[in-house]
PDB file of N, CA and C in Angstrom:
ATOM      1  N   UNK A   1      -3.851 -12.158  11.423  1.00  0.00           N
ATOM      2  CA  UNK A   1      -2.427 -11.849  11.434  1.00  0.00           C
ATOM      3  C   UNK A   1      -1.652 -13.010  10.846  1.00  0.00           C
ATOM      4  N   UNK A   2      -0.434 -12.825  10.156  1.00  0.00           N
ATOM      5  CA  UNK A   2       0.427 -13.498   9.504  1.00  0.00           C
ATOM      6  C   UNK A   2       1.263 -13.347  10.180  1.00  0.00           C
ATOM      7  N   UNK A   3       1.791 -13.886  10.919  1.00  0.00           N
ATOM      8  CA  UNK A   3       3.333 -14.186  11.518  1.00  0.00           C
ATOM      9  C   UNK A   3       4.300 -14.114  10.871  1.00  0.00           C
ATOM     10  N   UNK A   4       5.594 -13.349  11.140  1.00  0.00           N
ATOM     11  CA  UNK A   4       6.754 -13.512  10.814  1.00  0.00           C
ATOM     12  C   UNK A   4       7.653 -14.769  10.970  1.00  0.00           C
ATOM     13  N   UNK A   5       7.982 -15.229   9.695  1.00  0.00           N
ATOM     14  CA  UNK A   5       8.452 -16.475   9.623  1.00  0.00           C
ATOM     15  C   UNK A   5       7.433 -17.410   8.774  1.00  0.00           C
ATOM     16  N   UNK A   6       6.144 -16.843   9.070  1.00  0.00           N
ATOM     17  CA  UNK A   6       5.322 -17.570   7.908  1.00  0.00           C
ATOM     18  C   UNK A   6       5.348 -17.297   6.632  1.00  0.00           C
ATOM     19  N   UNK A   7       4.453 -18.658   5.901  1.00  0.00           N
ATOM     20  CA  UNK A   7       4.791 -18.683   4.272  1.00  0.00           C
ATOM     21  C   UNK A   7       3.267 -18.990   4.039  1.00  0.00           C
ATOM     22  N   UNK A   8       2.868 -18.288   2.973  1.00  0.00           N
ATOM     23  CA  UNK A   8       1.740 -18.849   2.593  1.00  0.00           C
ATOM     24  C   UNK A   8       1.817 -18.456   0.989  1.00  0.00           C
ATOM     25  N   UNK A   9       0.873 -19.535   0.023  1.00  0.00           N
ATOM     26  CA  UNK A   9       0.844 -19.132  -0.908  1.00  0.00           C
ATOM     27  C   UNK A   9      -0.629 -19.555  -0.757  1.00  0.00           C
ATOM     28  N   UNK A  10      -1.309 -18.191  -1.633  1.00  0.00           N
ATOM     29  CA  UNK A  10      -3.185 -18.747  -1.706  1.00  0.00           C
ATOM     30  C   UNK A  10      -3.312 -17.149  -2.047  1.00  0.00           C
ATOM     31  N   UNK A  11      -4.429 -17.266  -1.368  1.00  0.00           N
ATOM     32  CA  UNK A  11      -5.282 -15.559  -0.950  1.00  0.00           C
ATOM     33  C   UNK A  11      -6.073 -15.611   0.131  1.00  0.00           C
ATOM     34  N   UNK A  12      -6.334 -14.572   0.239  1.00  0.00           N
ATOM     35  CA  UNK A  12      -6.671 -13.461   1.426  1.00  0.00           C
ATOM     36  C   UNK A  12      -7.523 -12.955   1.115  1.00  0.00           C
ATOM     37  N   UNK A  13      -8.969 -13.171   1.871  1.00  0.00           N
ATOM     38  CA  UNK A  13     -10.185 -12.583   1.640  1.00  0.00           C
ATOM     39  C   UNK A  13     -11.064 -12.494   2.800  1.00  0.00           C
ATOM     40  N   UNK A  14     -11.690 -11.399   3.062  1.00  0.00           N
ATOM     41  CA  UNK A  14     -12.520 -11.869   4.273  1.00  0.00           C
ATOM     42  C   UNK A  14     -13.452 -10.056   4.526  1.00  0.00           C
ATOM     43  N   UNK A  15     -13.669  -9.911   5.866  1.00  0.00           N
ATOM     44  CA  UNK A  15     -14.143  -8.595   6.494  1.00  0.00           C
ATOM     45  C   UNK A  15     -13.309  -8.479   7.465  1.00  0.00           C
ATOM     46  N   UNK A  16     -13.069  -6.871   8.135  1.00  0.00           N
ATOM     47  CA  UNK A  16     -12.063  -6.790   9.249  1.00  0.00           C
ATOM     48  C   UNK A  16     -10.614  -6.453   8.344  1.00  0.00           C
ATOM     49  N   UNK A  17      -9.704  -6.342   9.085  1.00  0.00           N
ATOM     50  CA  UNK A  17      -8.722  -6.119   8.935  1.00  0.00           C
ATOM     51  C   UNK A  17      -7.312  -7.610   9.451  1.00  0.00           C
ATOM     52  N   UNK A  18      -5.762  -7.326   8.420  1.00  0.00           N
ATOM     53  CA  UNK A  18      -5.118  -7.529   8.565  1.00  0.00           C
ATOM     54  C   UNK A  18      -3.537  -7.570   8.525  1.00  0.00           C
ATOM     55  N   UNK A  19      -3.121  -8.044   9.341  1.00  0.00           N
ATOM     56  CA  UNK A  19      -1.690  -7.203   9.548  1.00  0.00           C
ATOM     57  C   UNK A  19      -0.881  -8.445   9.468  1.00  0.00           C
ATOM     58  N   UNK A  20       0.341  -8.311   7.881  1.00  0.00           N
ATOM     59  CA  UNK A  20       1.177  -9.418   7.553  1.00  0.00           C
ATOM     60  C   UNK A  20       2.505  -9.101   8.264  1.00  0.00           C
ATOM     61  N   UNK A  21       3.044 -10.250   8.530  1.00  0.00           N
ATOM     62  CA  UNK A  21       4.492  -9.932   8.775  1.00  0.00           C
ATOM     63  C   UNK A  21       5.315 -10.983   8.648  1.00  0.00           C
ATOM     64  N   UNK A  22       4.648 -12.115   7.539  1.00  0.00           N
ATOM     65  CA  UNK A  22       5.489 -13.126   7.223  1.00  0.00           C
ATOM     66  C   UNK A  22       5.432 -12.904   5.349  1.00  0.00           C
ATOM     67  N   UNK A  23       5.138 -14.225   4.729  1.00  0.00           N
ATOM     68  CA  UNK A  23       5.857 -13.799   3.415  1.00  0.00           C
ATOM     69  C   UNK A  23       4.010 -14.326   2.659  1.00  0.00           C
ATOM     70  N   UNK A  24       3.884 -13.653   1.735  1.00  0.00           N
ATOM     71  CA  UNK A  24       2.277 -13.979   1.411  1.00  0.00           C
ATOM     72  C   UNK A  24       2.555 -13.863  -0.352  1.00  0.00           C
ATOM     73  N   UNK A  25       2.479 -15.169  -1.313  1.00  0.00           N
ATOM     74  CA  UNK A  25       2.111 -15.009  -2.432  1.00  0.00           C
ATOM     75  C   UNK A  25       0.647 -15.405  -3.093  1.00  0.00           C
ATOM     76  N   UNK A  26       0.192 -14.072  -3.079  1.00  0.00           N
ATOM     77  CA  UNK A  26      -1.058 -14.426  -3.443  1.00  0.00           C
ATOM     78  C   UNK A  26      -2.080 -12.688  -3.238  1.00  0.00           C
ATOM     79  N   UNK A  27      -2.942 -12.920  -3.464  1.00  0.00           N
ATOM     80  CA  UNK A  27      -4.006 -11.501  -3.552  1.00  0.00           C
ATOM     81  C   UNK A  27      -4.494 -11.831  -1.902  1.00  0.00           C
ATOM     82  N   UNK A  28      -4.934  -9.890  -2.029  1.00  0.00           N
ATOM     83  CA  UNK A  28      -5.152  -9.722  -0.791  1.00  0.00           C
ATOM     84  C   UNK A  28      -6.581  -9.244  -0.934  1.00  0.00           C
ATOM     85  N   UNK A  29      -7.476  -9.559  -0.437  1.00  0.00           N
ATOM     86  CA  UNK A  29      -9.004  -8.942  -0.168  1.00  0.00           C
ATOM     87  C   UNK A  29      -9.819  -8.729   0.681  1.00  0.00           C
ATOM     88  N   UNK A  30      -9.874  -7.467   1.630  1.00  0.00           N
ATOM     89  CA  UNK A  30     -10.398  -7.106   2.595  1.00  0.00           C
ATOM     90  C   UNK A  30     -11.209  -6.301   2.777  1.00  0.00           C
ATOM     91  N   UNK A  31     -11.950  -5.899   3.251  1.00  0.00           N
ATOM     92  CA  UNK A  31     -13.074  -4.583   3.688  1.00  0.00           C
ATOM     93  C   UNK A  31     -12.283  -3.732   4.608  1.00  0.00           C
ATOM     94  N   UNK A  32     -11.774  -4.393   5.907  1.00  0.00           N
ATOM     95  CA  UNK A  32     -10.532  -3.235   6.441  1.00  0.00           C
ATOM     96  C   UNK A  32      -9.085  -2.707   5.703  1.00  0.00           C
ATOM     97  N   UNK A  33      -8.418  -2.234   7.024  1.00  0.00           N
ATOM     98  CA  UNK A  33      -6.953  -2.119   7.071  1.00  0.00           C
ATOM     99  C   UNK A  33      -6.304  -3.167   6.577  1.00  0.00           C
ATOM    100  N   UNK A  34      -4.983  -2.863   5.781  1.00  0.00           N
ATOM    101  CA  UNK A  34      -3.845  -4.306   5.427  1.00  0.00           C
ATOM    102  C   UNK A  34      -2.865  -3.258   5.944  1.00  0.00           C
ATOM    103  N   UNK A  35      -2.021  -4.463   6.563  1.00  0.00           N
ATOM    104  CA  UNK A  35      -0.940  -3.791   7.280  1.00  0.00           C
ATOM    105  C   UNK A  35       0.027  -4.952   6.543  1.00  0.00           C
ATOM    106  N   UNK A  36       1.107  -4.093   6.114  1.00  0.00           N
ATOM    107  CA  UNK A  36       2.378  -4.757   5.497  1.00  0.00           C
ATOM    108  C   UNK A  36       3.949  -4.675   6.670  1.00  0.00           C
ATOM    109  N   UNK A  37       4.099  -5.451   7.278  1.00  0.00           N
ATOM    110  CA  UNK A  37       4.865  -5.123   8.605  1.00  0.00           C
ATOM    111  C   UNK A  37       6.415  -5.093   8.083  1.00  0.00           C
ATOM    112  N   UNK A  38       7.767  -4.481   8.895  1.00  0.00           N
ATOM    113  CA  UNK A  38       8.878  -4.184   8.142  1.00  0.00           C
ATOM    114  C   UNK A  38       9.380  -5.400   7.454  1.00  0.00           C
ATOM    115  N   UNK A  39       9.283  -5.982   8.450  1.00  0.00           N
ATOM    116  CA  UNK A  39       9.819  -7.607   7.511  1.00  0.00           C
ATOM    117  C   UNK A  39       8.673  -8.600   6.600  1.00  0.00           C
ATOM    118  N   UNK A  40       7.757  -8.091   6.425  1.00  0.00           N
ATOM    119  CA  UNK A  40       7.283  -8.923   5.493  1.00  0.00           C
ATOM    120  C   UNK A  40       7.129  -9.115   4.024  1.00  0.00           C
ATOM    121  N   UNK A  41       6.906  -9.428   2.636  1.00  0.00           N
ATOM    122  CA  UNK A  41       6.659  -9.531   1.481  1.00  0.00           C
ATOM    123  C   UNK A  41       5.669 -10.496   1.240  1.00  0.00           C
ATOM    124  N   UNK A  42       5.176  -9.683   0.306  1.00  0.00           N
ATOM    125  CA  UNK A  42       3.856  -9.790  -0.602  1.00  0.00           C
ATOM    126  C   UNK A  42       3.943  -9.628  -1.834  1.00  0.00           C
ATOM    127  N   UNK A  43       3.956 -10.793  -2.402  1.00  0.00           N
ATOM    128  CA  UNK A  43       3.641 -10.670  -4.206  1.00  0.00           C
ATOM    129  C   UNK A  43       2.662 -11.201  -4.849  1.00  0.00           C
ATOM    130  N   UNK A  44       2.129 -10.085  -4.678  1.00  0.00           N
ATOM    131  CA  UNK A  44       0.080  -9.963  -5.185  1.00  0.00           C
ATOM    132  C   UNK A  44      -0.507  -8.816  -5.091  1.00  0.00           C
ATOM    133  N   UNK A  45      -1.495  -8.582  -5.215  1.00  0.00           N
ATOM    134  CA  UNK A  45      -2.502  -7.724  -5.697  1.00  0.00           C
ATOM    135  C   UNK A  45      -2.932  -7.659  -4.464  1.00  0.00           C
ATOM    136  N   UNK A  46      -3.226  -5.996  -3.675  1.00  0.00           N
ATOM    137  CA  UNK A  46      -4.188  -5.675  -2.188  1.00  0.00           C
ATOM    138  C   UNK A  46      -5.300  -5.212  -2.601  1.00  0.00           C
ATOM    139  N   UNK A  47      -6.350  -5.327  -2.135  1.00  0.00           N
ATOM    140  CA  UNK A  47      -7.339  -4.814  -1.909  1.00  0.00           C
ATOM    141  C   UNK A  47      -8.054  -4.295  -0.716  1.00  0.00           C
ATOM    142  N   UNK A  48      -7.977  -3.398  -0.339  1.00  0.00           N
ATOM    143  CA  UNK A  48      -8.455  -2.929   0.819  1.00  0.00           C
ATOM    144  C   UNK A  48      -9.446  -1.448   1.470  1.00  0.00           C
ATOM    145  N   UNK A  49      -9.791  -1.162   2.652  1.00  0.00           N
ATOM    146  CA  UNK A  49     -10.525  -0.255   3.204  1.00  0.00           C
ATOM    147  C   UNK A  49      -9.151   0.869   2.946  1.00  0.00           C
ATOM    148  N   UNK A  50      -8.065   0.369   3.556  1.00  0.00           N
ATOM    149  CA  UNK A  50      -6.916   1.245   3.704  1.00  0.00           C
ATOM    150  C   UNK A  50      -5.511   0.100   3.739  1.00  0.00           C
ATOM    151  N   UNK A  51      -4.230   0.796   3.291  1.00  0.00           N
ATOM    152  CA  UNK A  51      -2.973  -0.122   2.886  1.00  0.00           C
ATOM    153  C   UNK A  51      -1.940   0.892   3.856  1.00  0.00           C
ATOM    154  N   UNK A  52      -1.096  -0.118   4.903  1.00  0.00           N
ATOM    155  CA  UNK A  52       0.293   0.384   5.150  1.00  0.00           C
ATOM    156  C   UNK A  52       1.320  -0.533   4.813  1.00  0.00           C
ATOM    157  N   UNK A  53       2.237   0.056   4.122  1.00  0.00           N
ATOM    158  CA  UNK A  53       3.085  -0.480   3.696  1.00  0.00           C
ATOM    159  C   UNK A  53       4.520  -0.290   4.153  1.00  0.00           C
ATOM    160  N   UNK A  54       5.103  -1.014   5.082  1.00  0.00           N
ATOM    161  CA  UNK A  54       6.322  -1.106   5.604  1.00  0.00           C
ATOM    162  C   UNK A  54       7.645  -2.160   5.345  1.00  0.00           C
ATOM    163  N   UNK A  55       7.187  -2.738   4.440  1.00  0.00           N
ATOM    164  CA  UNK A  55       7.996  -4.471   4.110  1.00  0.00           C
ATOM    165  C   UNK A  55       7.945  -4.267   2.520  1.00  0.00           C
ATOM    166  N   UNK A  56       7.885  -5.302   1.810  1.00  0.00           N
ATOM    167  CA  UNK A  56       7.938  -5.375   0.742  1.00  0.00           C
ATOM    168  C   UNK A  56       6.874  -5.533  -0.237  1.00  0.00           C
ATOM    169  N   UNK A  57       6.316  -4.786  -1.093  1.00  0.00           N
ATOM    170  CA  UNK A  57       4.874  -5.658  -1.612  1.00  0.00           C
ATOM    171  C   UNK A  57       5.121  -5.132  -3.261  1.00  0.00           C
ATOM    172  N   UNK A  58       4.830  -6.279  -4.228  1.00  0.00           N
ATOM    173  CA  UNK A  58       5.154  -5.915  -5.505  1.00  0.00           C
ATOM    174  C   UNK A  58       4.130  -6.911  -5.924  1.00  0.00           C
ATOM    175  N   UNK A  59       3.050  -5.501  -6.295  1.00  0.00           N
ATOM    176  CA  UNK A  59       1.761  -6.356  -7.145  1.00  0.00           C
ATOM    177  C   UNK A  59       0.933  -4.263  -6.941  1.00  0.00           C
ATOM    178  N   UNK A  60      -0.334  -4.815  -7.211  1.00  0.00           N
ATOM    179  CA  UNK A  60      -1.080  -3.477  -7.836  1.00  0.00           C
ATOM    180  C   UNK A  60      -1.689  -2.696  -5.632  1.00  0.00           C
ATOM    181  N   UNK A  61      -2.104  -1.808  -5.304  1.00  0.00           N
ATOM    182  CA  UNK A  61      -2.615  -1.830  -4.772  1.00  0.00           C
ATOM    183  C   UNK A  61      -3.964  -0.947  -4.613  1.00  0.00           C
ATOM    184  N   UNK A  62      -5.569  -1.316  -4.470  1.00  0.00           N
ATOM    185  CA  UNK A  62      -6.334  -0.714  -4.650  1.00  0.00           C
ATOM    186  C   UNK A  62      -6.744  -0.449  -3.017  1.00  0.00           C
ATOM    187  N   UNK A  63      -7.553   1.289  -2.721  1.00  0.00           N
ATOM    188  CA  UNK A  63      -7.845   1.120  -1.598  1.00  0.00           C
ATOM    189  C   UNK A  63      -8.567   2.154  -1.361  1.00  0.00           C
ATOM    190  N   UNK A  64      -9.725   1.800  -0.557  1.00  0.00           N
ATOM    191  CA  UNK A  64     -11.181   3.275  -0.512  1.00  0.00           C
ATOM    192  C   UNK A  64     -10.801   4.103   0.106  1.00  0.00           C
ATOM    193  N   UNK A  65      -9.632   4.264   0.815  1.00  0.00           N
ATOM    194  CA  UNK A  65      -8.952   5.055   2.016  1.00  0.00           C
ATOM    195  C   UNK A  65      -7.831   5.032   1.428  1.00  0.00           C
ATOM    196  N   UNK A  66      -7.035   5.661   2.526  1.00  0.00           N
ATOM    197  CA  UNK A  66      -5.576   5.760   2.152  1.00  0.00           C
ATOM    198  C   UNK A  66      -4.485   4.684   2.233  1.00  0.00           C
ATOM    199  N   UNK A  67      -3.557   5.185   1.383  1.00  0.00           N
ATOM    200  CA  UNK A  67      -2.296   4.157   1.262  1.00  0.00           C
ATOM    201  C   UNK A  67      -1.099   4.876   1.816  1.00  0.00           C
ATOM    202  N   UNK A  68      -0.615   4.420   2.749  1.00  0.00           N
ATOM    203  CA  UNK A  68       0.717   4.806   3.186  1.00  0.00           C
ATOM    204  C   UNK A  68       1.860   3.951   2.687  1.00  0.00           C
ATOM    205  N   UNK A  69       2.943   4.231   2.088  1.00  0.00           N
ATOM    206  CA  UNK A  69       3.963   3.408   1.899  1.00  0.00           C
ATOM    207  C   UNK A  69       5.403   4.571   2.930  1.00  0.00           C
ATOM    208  N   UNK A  70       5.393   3.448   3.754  1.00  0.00           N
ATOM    209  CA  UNK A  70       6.710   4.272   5.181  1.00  0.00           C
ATOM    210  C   UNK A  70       8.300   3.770   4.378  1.00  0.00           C
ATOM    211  N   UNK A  71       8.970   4.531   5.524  1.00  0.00           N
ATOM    212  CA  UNK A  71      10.664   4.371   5.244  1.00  0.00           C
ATOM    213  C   UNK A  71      11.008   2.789   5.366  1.00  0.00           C
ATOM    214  N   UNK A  72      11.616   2.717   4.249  1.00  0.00           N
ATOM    215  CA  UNK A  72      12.391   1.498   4.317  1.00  0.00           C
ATOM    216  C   UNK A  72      11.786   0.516   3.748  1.00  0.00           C
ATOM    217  N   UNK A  73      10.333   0.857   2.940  1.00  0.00           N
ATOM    218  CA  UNK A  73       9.328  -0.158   1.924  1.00  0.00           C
ATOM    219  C   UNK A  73      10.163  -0.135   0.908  1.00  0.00           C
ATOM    220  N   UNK A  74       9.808  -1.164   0.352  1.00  0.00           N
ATOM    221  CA  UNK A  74      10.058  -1.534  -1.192  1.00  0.00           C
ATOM    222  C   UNK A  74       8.509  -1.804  -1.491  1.00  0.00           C
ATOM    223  N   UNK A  75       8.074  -0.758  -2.857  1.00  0.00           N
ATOM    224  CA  UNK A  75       6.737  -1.166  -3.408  1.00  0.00           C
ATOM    225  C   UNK A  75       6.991  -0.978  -5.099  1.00  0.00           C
ATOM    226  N   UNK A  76       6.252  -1.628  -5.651  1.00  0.00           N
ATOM    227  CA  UNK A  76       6.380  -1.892  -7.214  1.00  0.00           C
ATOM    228  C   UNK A  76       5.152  -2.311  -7.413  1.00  0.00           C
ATOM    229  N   UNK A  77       4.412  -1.483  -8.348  1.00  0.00           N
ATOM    230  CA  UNK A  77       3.103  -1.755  -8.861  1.00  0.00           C
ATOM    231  C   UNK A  77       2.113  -0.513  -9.241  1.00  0.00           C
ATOM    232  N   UNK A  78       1.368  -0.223  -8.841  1.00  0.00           N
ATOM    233  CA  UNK A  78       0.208   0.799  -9.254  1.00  0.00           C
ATOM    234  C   UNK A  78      -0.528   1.153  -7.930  1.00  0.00           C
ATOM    235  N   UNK A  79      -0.260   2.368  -7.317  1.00  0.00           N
ATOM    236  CA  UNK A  79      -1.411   2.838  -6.113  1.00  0.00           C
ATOM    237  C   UNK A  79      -2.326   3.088  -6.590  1.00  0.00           C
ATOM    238  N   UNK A  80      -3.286   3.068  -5.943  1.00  0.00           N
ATOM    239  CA  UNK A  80      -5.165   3.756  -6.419  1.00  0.00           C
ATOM    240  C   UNK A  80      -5.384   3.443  -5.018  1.00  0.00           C
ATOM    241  N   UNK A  81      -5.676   5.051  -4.859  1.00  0.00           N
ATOM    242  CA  UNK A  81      -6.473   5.539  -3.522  1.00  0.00           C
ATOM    243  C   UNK A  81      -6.783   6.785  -3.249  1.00  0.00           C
ATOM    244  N   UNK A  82      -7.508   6.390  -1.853  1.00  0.00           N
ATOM    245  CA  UNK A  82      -8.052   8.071  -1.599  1.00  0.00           C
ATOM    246  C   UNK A  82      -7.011   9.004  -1.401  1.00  0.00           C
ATOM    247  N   UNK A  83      -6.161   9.059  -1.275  1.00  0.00           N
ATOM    248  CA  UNK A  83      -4.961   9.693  -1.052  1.00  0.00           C
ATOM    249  C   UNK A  83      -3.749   8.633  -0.885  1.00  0.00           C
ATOM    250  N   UNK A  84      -2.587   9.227  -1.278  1.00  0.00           N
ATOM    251  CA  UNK A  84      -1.700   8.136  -1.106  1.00  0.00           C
ATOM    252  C   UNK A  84      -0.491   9.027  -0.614  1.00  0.00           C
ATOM    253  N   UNK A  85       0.449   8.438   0.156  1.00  0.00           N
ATOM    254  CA  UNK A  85       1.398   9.383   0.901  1.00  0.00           C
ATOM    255  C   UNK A  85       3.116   8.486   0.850  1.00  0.00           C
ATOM    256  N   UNK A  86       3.937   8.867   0.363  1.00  0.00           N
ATOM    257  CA  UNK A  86       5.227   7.953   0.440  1.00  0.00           C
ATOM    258  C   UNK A  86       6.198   8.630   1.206  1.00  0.00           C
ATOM    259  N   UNK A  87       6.678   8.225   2.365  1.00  0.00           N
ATOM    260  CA  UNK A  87       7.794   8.352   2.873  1.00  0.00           C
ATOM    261  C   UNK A  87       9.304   8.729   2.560  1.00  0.00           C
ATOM    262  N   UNK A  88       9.768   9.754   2.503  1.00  0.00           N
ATOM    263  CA  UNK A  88      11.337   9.623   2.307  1.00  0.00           C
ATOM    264  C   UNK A  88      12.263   8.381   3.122  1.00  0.00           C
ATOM    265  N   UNK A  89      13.418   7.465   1.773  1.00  0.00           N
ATOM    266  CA  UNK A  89      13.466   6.720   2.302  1.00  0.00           C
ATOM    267  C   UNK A  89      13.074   4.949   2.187  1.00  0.00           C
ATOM    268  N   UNK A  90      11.894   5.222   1.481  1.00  0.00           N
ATOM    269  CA  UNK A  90      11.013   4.135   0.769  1.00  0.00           C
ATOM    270  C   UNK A  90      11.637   4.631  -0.742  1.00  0.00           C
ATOM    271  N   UNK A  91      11.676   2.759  -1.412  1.00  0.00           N
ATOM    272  CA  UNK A  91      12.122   2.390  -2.692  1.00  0.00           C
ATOM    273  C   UNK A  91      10.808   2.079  -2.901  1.00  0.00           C
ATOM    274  N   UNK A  92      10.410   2.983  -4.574  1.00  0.00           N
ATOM    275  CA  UNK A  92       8.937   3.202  -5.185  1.00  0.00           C
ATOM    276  C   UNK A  92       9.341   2.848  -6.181  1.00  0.00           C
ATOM    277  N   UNK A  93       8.373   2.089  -6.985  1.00  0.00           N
ATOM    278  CA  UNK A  93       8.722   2.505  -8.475  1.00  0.00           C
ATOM    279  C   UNK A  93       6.741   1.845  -8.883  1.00  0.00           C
ATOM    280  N   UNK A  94       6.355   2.796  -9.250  1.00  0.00           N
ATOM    281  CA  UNK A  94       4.816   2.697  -8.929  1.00  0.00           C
ATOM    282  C   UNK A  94       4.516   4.253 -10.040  1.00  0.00           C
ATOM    283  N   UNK A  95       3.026   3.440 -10.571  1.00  0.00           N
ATOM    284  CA  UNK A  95       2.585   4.417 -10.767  1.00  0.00           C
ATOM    285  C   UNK A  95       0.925   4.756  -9.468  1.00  0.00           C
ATOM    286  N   UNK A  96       0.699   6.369  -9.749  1.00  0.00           N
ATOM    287  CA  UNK A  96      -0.189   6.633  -8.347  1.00  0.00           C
ATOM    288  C   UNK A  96      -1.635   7.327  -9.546  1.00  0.00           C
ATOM    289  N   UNK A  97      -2.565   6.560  -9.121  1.00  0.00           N
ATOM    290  CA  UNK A  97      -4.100   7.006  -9.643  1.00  0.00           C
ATOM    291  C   UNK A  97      -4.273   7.181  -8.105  1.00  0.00           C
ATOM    292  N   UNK A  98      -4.662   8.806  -7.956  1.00  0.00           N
ATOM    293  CA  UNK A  98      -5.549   9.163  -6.982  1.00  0.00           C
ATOM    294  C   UNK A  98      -6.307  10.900  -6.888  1.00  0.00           C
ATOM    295  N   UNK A  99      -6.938  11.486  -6.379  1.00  0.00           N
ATOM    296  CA  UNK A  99      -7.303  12.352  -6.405  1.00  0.00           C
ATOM    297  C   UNK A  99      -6.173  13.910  -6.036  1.00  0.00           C
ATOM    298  N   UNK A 100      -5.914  14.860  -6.697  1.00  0.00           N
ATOM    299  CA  UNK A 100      -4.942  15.493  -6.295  1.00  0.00           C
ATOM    300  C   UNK A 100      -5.890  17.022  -5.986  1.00  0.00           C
ATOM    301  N   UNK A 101      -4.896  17.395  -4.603  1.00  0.00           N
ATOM    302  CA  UNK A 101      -5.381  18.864  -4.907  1.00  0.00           C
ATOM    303  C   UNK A 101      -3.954  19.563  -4.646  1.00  0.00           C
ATOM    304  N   UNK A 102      -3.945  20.550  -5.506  1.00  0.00           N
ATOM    305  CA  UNK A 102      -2.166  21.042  -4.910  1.00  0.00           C
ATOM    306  C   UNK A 102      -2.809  22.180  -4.849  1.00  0.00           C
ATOM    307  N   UNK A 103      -2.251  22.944  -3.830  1.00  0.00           N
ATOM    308  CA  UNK A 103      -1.818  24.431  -3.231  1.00  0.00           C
ATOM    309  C   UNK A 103      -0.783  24.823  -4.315  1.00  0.00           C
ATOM    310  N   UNK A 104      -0.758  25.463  -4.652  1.00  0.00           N
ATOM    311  CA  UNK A 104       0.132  26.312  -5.752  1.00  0.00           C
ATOM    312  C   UNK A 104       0.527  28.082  -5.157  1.00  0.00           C
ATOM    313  N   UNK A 105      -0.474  28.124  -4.035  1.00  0.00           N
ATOM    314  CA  UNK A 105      -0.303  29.892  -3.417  1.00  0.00           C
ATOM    315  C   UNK A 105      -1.296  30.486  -4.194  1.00  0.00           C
ATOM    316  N   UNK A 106      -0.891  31.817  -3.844  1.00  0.00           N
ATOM    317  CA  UNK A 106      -1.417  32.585  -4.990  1.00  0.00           C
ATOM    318  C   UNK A 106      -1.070  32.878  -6.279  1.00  0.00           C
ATOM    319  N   UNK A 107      -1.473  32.537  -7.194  1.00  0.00           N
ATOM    320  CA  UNK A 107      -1.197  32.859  -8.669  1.00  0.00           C
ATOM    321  C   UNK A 107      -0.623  34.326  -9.063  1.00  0.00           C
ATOM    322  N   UNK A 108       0.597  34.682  -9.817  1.00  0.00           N
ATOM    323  CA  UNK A 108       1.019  36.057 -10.276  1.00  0.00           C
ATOM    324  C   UNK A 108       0.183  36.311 -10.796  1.00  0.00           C
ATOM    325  N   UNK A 109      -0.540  38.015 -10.705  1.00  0.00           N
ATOM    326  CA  UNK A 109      -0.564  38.003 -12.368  1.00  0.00           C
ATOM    327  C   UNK A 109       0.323  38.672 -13.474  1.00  0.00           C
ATOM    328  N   UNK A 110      -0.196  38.570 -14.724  1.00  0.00           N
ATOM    329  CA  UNK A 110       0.445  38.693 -15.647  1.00  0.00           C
ATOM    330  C   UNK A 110       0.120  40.106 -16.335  1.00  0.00           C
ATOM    331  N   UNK A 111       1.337  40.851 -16.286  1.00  0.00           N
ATOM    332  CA  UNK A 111       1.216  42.212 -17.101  1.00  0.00           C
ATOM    333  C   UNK A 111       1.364  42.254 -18.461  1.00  0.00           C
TER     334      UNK A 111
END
């Protein structure tokens, strides 16, 4: 865990999971969960099992699981994940690589 009020500049690498809530410049690299808490920012690159994003993070984010970005994020960069889900509410400006399936109903047909 990163404390709110903390500063770090470096990176972040390890197994397990972690949950920021101070200010982190630098890449993130994990095998778990990254948790981005409301007040925190991140300017770097995530890597993770799975990404929540509640604070600020402007860099790319990759993740074998899902990415949540909630109300009241600011994210800027590139999602890639197993699914990715954005909140109404949250400031995006991102592009999203991930797997899609849309429901469309049933198709008309055509006379």
């Amino acid at each position: 865990m990163l404390g709110a009020g903390t500063r770090v500049t470096g990176r972040v690498t390890g197994d397990g999971s972690v949950r920021l809530d101070g200010s982190l410049k630098g890449d993130v690299q994990i095998t778990g969960a990254a948790e981005i808490g409301a007040g925190a920012t991140v300017e770097g690159n995530v890597h993770a099992g799975a990404v929540d994003v509640s604070g600020s993070l402007i860099g790319d984010v990759s993740a074998s699981g899902p990415i949540a970005v909630r109300s009241g994020a600011l994210v800027r960069g590139e999602l890639k994940g197993a699914e990715v889900s954005i909140e109404p509410g949250s400031r995006v400006s991102v592009r999203i690589d991930t797997e899609l399936e849309l429901d469309l109903g049933a198709t008309p047909r055509r006379r």
